[in-house]
PDB file of N, CA and C in Angstrom:
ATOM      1  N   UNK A   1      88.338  30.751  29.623  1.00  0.00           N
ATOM      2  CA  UNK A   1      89.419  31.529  30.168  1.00  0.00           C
ATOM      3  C   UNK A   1      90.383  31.940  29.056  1.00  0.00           C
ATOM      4  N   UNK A   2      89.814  31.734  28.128  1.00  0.00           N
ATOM      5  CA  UNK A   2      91.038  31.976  26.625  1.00  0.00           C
ATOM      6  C   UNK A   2      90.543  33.264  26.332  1.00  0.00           C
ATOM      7  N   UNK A   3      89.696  34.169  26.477  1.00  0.00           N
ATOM      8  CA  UNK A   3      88.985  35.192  26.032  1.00  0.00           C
ATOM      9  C   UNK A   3      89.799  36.034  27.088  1.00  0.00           C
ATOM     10  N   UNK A   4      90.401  37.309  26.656  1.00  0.00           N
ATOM     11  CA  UNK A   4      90.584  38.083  27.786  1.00  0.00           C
ATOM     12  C   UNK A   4      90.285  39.728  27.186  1.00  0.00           C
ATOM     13  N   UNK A   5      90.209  40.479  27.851  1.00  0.00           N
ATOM     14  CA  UNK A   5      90.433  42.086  27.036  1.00  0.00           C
ATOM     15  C   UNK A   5      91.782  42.595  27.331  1.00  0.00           C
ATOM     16  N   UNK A   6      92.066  43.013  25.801  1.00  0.00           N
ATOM     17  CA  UNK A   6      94.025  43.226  26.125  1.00  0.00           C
ATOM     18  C   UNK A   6      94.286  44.838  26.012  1.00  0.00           C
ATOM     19  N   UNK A   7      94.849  45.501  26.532  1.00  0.00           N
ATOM     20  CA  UNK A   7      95.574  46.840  25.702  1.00  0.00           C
ATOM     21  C   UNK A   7      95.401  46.802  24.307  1.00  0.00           C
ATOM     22  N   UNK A   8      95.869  45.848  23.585  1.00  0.00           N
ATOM     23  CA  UNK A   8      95.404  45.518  22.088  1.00  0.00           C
ATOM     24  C   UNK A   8      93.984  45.726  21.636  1.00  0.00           C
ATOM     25  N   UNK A   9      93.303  44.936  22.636  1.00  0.00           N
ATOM     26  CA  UNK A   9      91.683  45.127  21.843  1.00  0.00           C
ATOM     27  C   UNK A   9      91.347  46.574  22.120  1.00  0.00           C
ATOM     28  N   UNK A  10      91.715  46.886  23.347  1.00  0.00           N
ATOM     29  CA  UNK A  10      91.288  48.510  24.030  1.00  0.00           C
ATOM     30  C   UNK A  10      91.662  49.304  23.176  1.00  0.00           C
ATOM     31  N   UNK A  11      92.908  49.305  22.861  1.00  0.00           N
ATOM     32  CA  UNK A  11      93.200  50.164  21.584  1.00  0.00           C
ATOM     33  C   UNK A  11      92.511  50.445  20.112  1.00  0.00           C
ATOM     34  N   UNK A  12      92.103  49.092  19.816  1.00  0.00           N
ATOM     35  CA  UNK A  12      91.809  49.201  18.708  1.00  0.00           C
ATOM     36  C   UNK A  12      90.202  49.189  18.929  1.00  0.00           C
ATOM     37  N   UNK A  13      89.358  48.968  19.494  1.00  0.00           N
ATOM     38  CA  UNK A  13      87.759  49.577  19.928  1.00  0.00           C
ATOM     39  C   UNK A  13      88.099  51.037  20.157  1.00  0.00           C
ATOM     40  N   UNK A  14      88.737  51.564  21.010  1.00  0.00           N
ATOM     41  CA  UNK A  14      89.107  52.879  20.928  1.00  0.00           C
ATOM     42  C   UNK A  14      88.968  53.985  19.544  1.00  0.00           C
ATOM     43  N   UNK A  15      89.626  53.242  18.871  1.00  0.00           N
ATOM     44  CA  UNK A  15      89.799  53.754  16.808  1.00  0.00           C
ATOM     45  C   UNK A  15      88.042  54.028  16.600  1.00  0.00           C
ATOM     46  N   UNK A  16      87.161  53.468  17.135  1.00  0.00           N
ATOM     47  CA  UNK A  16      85.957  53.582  17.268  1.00  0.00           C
ATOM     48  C   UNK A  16      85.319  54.765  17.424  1.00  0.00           C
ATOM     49  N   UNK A  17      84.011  55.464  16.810  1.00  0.00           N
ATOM     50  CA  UNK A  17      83.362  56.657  16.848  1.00  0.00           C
ATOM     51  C   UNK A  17      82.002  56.441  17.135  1.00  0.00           C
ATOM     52  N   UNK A  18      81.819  55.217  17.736  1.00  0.00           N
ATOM     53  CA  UNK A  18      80.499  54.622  18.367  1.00  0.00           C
ATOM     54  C   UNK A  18      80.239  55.628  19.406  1.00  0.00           C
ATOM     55  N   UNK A  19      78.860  55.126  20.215  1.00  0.00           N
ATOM     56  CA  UNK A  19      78.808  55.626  21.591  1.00  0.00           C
ATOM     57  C   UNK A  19      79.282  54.113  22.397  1.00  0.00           C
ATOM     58  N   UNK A  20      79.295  53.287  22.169  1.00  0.00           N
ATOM     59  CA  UNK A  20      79.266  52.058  22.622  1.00  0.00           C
ATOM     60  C   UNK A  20      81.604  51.714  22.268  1.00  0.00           C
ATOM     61  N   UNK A  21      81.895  52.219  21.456  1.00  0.00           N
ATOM     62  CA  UNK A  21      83.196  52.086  21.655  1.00  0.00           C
ATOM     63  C   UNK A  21      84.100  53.600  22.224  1.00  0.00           C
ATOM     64  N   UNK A  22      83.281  54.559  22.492  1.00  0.00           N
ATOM     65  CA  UNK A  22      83.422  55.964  23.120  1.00  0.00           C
ATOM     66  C   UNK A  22      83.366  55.090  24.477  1.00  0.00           C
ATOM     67  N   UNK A  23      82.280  54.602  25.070  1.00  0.00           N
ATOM     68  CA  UNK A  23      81.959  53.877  26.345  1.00  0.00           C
ATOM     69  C   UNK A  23      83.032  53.218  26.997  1.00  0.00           C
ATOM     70  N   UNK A  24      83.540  52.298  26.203  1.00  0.00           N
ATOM     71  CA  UNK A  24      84.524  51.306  26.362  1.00  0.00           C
ATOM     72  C   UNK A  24      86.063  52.038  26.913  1.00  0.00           C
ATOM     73  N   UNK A  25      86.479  52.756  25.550  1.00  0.00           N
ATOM     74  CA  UNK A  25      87.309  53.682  25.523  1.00  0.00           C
ATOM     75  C   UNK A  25      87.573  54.530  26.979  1.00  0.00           C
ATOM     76  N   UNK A  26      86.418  54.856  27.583  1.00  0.00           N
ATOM     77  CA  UNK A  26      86.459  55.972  28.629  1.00  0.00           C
ATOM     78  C   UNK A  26      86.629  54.993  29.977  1.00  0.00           C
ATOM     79  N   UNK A  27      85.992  54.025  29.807  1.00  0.00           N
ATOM     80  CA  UNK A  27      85.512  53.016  31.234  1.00  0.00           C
ATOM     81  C   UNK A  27      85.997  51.566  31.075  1.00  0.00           C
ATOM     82  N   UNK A  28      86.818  51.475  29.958  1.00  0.00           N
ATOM     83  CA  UNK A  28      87.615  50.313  29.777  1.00  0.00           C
ATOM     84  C   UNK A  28      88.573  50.061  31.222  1.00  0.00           C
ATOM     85  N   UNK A  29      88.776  49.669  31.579  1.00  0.00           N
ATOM     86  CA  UNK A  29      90.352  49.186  32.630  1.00  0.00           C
ATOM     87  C   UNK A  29      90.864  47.640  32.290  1.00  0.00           C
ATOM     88  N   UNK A  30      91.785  47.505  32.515  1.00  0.00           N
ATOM     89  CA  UNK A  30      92.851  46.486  32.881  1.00  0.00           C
ATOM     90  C   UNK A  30      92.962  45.964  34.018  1.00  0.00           C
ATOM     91  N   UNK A  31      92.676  45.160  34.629  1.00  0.00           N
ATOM     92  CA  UNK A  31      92.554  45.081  35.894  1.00  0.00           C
ATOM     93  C   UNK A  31      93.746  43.351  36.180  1.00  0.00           C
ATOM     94  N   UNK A  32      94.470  43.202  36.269  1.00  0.00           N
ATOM     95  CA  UNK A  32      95.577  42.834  36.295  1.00  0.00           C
ATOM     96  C   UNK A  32      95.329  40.982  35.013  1.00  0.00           C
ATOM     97  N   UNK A  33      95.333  40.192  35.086  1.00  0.00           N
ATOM     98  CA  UNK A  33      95.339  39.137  34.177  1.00  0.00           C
ATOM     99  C   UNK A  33      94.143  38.748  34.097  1.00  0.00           C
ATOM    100  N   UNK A  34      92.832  39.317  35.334  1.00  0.00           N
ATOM    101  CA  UNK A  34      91.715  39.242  35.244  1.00  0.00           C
ATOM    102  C   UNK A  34      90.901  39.743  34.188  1.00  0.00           C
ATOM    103  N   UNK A  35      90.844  39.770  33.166  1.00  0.00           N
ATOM    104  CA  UNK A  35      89.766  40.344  31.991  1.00  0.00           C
ATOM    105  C   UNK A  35      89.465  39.591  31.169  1.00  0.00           C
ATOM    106  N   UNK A  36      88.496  38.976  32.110  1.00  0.00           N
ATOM    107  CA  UNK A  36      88.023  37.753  30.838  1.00  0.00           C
ATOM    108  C   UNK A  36      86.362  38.104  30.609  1.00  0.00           C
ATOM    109  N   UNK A  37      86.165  37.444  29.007  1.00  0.00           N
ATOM    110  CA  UNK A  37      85.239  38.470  27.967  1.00  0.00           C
ATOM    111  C   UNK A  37      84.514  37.330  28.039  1.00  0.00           C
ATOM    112  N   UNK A  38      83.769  37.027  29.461  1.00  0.00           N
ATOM    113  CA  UNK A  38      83.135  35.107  29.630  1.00  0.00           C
ATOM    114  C   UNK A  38      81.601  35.710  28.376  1.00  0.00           C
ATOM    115  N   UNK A  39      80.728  36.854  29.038  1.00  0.00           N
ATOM    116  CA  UNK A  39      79.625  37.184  28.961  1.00  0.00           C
ATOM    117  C   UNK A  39      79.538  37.224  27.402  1.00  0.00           C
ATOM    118  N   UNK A  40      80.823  38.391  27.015  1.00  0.00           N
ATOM    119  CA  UNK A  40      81.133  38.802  25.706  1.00  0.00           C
ATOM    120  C   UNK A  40      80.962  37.316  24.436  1.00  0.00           C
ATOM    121  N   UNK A  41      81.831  36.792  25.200  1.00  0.00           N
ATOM    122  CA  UNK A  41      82.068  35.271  24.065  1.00  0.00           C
ATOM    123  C   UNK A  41      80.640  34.843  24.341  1.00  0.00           C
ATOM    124  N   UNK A  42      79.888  34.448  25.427  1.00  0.00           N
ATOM    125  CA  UNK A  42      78.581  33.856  25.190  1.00  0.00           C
ATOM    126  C   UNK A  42      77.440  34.740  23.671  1.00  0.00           C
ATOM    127  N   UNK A  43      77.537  35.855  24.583  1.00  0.00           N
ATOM    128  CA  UNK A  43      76.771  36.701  23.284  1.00  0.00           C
ATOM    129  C   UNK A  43      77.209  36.449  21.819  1.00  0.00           C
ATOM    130  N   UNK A  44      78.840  36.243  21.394  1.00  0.00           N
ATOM    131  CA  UNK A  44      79.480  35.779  20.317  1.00  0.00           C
ATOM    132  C   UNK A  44      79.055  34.711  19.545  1.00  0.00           C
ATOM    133  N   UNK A  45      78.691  33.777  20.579  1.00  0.00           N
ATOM    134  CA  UNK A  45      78.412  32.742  19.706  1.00  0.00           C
ATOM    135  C   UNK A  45      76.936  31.961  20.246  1.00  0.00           C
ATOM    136  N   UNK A  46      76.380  33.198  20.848  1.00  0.00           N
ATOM    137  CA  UNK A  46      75.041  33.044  20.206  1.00  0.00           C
ATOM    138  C   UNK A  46      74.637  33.566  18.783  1.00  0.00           C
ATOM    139  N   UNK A  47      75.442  34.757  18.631  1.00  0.00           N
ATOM    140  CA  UNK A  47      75.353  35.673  17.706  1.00  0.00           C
ATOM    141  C   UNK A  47      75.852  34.603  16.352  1.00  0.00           C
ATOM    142  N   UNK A  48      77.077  33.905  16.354  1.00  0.00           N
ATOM    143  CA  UNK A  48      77.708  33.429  15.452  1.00  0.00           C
ATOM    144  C   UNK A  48      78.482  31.769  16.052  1.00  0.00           C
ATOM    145  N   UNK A  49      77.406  30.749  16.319  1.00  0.00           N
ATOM    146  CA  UNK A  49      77.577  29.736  16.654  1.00  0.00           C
ATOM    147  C   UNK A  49      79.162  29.265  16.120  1.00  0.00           C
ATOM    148  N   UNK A  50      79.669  29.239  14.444  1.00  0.00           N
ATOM    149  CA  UNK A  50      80.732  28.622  14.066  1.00  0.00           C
ATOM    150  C   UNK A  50      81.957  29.007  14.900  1.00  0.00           C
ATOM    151  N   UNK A  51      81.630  30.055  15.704  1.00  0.00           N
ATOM    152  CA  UNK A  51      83.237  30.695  16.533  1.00  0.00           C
ATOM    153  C   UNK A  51      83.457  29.760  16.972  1.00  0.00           C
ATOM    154  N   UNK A  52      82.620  28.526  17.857  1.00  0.00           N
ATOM    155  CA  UNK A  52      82.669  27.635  18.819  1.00  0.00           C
ATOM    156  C   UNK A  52      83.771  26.149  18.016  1.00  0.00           C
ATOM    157  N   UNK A  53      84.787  26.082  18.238  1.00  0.00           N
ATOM    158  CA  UNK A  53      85.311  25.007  17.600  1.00  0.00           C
ATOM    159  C   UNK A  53      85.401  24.068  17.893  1.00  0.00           C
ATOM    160  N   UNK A  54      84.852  23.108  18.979  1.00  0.00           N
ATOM    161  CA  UNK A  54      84.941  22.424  19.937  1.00  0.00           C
ATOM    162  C   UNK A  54      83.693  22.244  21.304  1.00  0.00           C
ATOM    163  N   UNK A  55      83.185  21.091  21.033  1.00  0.00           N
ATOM    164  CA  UNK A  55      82.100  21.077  22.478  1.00  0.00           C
ATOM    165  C   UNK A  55      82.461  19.462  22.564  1.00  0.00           C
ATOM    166  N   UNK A  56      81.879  19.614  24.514  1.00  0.00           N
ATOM    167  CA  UNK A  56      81.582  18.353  25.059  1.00  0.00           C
ATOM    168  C   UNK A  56      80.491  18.325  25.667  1.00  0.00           C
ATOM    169  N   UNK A  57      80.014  16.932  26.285  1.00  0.00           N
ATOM    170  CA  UNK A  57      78.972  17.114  26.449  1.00  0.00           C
ATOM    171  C   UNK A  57      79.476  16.175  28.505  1.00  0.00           C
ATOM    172  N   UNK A  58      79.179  17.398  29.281  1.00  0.00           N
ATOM    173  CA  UNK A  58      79.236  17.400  30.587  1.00  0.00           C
ATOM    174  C   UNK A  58      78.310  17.205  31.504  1.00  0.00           C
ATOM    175  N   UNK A  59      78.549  16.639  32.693  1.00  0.00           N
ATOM    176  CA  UNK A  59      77.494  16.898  33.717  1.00  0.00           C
ATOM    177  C   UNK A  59      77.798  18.236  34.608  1.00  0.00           C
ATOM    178  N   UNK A  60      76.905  18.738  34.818  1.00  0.00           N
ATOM    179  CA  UNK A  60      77.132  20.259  35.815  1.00  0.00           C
ATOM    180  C   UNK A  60      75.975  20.186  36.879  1.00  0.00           C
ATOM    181  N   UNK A  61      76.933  21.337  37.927  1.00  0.00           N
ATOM    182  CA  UNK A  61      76.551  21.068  39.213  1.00  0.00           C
ATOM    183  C   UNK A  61      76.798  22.770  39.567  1.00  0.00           C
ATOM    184  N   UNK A  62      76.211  23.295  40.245  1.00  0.00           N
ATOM    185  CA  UNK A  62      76.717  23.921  40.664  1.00  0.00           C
ATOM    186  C   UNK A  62      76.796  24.266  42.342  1.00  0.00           C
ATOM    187  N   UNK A  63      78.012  25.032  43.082  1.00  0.00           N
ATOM    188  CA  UNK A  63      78.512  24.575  44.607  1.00  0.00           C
ATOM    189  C   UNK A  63      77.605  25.985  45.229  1.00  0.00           C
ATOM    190  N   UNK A  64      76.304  25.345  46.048  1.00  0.00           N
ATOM    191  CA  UNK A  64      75.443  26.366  46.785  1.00  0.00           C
ATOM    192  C   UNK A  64      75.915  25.894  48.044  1.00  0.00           C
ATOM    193  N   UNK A  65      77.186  25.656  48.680  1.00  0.00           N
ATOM    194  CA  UNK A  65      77.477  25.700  50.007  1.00  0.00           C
ATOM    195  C   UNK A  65      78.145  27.084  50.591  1.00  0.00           C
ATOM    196  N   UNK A  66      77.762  27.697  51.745  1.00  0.00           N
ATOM    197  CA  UNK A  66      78.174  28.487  51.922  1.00  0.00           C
ATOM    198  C   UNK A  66      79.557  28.736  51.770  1.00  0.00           C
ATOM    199  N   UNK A  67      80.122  30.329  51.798  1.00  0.00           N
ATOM    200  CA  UNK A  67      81.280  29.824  51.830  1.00  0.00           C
ATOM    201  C   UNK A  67      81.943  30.871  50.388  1.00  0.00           C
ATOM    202  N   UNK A  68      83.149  30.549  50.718  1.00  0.00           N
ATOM    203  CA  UNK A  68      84.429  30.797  49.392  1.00  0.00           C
ATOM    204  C   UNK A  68      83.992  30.464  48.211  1.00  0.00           C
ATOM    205  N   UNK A  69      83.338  28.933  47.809  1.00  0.00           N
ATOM    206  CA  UNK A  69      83.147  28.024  47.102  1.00  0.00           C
ATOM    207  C   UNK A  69      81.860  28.644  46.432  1.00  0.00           C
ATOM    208  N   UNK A  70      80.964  29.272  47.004  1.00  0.00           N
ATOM    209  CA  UNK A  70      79.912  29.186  46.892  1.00  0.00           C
ATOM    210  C   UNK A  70      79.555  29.686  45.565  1.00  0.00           C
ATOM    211  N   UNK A  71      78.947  28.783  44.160  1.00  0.00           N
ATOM    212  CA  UNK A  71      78.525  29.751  43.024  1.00  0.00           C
ATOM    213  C   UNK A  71      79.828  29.324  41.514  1.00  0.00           C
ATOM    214  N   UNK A  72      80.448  28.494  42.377  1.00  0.00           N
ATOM    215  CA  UNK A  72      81.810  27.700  41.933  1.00  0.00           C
ATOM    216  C   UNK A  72      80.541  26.520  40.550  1.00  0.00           C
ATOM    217  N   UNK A  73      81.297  26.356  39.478  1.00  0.00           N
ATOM    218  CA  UNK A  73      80.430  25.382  38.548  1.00  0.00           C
ATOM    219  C   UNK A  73      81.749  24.648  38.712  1.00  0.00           C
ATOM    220  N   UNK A  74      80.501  23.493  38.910  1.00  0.00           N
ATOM    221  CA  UNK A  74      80.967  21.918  38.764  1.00  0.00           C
ATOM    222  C   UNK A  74      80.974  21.192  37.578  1.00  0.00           C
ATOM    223  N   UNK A  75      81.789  20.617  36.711  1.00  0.00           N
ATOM    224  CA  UNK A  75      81.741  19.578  35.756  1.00  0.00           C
ATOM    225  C   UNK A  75      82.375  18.075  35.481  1.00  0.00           C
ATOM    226  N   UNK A  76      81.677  17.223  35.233  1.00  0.00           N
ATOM    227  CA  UNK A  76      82.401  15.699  35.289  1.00  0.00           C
ATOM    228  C   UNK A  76      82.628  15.250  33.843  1.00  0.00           C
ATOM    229  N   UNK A  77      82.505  14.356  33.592  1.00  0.00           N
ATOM    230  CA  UNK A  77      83.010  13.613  32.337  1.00  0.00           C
ATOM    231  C   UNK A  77      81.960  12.354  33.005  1.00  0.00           C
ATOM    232  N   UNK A  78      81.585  11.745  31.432  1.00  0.00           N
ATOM    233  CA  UNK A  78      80.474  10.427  32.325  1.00  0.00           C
ATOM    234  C   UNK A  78      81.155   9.590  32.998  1.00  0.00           C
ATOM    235  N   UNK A  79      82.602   9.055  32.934  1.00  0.00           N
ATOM    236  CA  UNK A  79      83.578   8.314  33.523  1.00  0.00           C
ATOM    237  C   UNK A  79      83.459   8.483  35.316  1.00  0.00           C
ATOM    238  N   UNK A  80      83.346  10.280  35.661  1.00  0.00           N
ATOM    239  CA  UNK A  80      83.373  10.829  37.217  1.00  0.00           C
ATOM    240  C   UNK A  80      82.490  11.398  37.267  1.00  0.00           C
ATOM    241  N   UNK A  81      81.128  10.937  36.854  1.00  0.00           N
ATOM    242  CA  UNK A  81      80.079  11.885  37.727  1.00  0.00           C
ATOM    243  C   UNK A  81      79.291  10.853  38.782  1.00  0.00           C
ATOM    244  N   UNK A  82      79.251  12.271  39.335  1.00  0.00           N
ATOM    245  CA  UNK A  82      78.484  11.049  41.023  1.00  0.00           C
ATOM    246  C   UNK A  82      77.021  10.853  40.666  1.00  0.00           C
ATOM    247  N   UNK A  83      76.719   9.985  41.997  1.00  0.00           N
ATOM    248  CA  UNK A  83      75.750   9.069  41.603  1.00  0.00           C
ATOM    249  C   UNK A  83      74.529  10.055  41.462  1.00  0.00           C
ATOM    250  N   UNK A  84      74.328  10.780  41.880  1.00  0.00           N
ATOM    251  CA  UNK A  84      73.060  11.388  41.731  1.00  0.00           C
ATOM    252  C   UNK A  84      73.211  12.603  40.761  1.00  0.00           C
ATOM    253  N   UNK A  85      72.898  13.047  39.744  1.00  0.00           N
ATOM    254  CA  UNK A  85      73.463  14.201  39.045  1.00  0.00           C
ATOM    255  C   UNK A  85      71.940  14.476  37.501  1.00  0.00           C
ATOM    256  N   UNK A  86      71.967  15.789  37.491  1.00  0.00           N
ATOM    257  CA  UNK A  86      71.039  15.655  36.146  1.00  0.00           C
ATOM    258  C   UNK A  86      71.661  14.755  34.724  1.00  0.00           C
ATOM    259  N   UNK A  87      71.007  15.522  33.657  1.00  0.00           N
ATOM    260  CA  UNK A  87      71.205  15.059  32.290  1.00  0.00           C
ATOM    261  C   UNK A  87      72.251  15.490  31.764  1.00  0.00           C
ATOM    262  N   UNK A  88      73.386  15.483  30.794  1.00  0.00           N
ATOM    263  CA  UNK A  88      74.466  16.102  30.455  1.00  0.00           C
ATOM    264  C   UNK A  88      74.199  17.380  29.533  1.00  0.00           C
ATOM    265  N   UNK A  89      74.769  17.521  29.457  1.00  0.00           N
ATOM    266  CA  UNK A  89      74.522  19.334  29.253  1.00  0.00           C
ATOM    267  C   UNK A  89      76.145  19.213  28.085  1.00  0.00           C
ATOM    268  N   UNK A  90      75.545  20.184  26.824  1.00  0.00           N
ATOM    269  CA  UNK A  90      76.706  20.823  25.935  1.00  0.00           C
ATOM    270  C   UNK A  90      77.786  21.693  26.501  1.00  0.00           C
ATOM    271  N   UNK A  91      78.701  21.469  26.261  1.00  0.00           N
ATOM    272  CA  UNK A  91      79.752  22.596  26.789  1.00  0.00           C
ATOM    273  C   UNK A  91      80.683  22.931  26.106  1.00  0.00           C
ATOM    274  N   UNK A  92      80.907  24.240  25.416  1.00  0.00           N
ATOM    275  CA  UNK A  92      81.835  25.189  24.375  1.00  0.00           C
ATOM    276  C   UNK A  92      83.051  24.804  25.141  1.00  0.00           C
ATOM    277  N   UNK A  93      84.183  24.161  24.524  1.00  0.00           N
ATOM    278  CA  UNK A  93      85.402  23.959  25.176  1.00  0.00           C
ATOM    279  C   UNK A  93      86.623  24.844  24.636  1.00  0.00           C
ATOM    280  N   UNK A  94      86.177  25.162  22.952  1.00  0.00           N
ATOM    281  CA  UNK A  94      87.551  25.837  22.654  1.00  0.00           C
ATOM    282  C   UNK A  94      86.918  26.997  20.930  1.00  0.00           C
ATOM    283  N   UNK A  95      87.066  27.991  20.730  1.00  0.00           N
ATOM    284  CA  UNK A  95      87.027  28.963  19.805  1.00  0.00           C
ATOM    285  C   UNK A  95      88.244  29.514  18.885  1.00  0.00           C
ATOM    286  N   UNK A  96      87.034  29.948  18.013  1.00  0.00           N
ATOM    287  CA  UNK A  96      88.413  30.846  16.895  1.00  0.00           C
ATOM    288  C   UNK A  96      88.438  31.822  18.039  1.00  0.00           C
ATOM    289  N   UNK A  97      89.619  31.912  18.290  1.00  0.00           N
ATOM    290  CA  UNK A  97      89.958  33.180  19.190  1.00  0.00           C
ATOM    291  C   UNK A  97      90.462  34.569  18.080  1.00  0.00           C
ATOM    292  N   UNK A  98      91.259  34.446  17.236  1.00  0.00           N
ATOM    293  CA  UNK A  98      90.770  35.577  16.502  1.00  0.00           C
ATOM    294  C   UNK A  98      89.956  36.028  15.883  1.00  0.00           C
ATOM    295  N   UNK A  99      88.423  34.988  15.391  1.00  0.00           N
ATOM    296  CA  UNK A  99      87.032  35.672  15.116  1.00  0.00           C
ATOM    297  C   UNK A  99      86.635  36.286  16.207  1.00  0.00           C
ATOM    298  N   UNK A 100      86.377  35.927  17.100  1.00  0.00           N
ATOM    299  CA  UNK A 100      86.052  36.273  18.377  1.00  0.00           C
ATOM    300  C   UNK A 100      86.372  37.592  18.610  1.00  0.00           C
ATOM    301  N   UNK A 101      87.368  38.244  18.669  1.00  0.00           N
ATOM    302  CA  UNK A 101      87.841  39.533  19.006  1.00  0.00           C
ATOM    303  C   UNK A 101      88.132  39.972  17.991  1.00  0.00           C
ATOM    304  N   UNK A 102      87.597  39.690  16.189  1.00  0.00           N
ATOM    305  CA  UNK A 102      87.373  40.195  15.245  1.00  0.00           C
ATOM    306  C   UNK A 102      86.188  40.745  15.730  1.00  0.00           C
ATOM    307  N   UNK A 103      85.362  40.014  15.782  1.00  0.00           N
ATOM    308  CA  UNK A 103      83.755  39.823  15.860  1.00  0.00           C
ATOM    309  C   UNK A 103      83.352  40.985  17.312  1.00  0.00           C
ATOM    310  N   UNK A 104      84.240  40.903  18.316  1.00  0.00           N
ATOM    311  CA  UNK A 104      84.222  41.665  19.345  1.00  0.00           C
ATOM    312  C   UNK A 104      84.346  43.655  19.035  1.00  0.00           C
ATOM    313  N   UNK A 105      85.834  43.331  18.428  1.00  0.00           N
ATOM    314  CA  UNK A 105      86.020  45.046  18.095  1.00  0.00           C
ATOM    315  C   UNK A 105      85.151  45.282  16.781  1.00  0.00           C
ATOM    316  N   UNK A 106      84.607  44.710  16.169  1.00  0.00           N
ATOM    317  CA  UNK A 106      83.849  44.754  14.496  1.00  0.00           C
ATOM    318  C   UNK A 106      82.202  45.335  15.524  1.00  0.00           C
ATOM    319  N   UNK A 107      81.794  44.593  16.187  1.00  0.00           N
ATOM    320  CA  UNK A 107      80.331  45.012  16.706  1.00  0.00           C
ATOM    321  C   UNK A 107      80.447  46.357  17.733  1.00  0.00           C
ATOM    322  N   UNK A 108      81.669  46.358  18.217  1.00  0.00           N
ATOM    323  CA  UNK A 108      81.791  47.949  18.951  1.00  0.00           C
ATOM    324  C   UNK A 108      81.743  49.134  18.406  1.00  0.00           C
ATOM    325  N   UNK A 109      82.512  48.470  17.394  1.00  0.00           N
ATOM    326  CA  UNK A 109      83.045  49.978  16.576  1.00  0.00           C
ATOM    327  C   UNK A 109      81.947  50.517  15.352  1.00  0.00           C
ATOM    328  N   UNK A 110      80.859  49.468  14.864  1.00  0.00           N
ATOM    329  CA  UNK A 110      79.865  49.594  13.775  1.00  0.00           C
ATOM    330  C   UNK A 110      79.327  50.600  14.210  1.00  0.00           C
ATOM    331  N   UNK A 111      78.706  51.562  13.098  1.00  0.00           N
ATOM    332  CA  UNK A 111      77.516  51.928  13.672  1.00  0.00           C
ATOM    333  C   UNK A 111      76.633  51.505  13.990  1.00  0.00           C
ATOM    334  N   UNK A 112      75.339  52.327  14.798  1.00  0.00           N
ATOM    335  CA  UNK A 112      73.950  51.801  15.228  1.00  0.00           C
ATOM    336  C   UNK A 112      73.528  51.688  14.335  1.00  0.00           C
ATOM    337  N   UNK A 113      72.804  50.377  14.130  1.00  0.00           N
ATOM    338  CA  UNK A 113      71.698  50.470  12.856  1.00  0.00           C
ATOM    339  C   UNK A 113      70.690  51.061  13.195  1.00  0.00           C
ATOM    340  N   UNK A 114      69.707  51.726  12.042  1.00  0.00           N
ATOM    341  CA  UNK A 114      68.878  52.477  12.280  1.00  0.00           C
ATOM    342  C   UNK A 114      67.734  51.745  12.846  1.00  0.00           C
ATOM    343  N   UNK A 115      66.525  52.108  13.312  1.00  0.00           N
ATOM    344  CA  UNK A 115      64.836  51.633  13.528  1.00  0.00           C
ATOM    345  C   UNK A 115      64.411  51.329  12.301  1.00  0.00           C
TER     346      UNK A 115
END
C-alpha cells in the first residue's frame, strides 16, 4: 500500500515520447487515494529484486466465503496461525520507494528496444 500513482509520477511519465508513456498520459486517472501500483511493484521487483528491502516469511490464506470478504488475503505470523494452514510463504514487506518510481517512470518513458 506504499506504492501509489501521484500527479507527480503522471506528470513526469507524461515528459515521455513512448507509445506506452503517450498511453499512460492519455488514460492515466486519479481516482481518489486509491492508486496503488500493487501489479506495477510486483513486475519491479521481479525485474529488480534489490528494490525489496525487507521480507517475512508468513502463512497465507485466502477468504473464498461468499460475500464482501470474498478474495480478501489472509496472513499470520507463526505465533497466530491456525491449526490447519499450508507452508509459510515469503512476503515483500517494505521497498526503496524512490527506486521504485525511478524504475517505474525510467521503463515508461525508454524507448522500445528493437527485435
Amino acid at each position: 500500500m506504499k506504492t501509489r500513482l501521484t500527479q507527480d509520477l503522471l506528470d513526469r511519465i507524461k515528459t515521455g515520447h513512448t507509445p506506452a508513456a503517450r498511453y499512460i498520459a492519455t488514460y492515466g486517472r486519479l481516482y481518489g487515494q486509491y492508486n496503488y501500483l500493487w501489479d506495477e511493484l510486483a513486475a519491479a521487483a521481479w525485474l529488480d529484486p534489490s528494490i525489496i528491502t525487507a521480507k517475512e516469511m508468513r502463512y497465507l490464506d485466502v477468504d473464498l466465503d461468499r460475500g464482501a470478504t470474498k478474495g480478501n488475503t489472509l496472513a499470520w505470523a507463526e505465533r497466530d496461525k491456525p491449526g490447519i494452514i499450508g507452508p509459510p510463504v515469503e512476503v515483500q514487506v517494505d521497498l526503496d520507494l524512490e527506486r521504485f518510481y525511478k524504475m517505474f517512470v525510467d521503463l515508461l518513458t525508454a524507448p522500445t528496444p528493437k527485435p
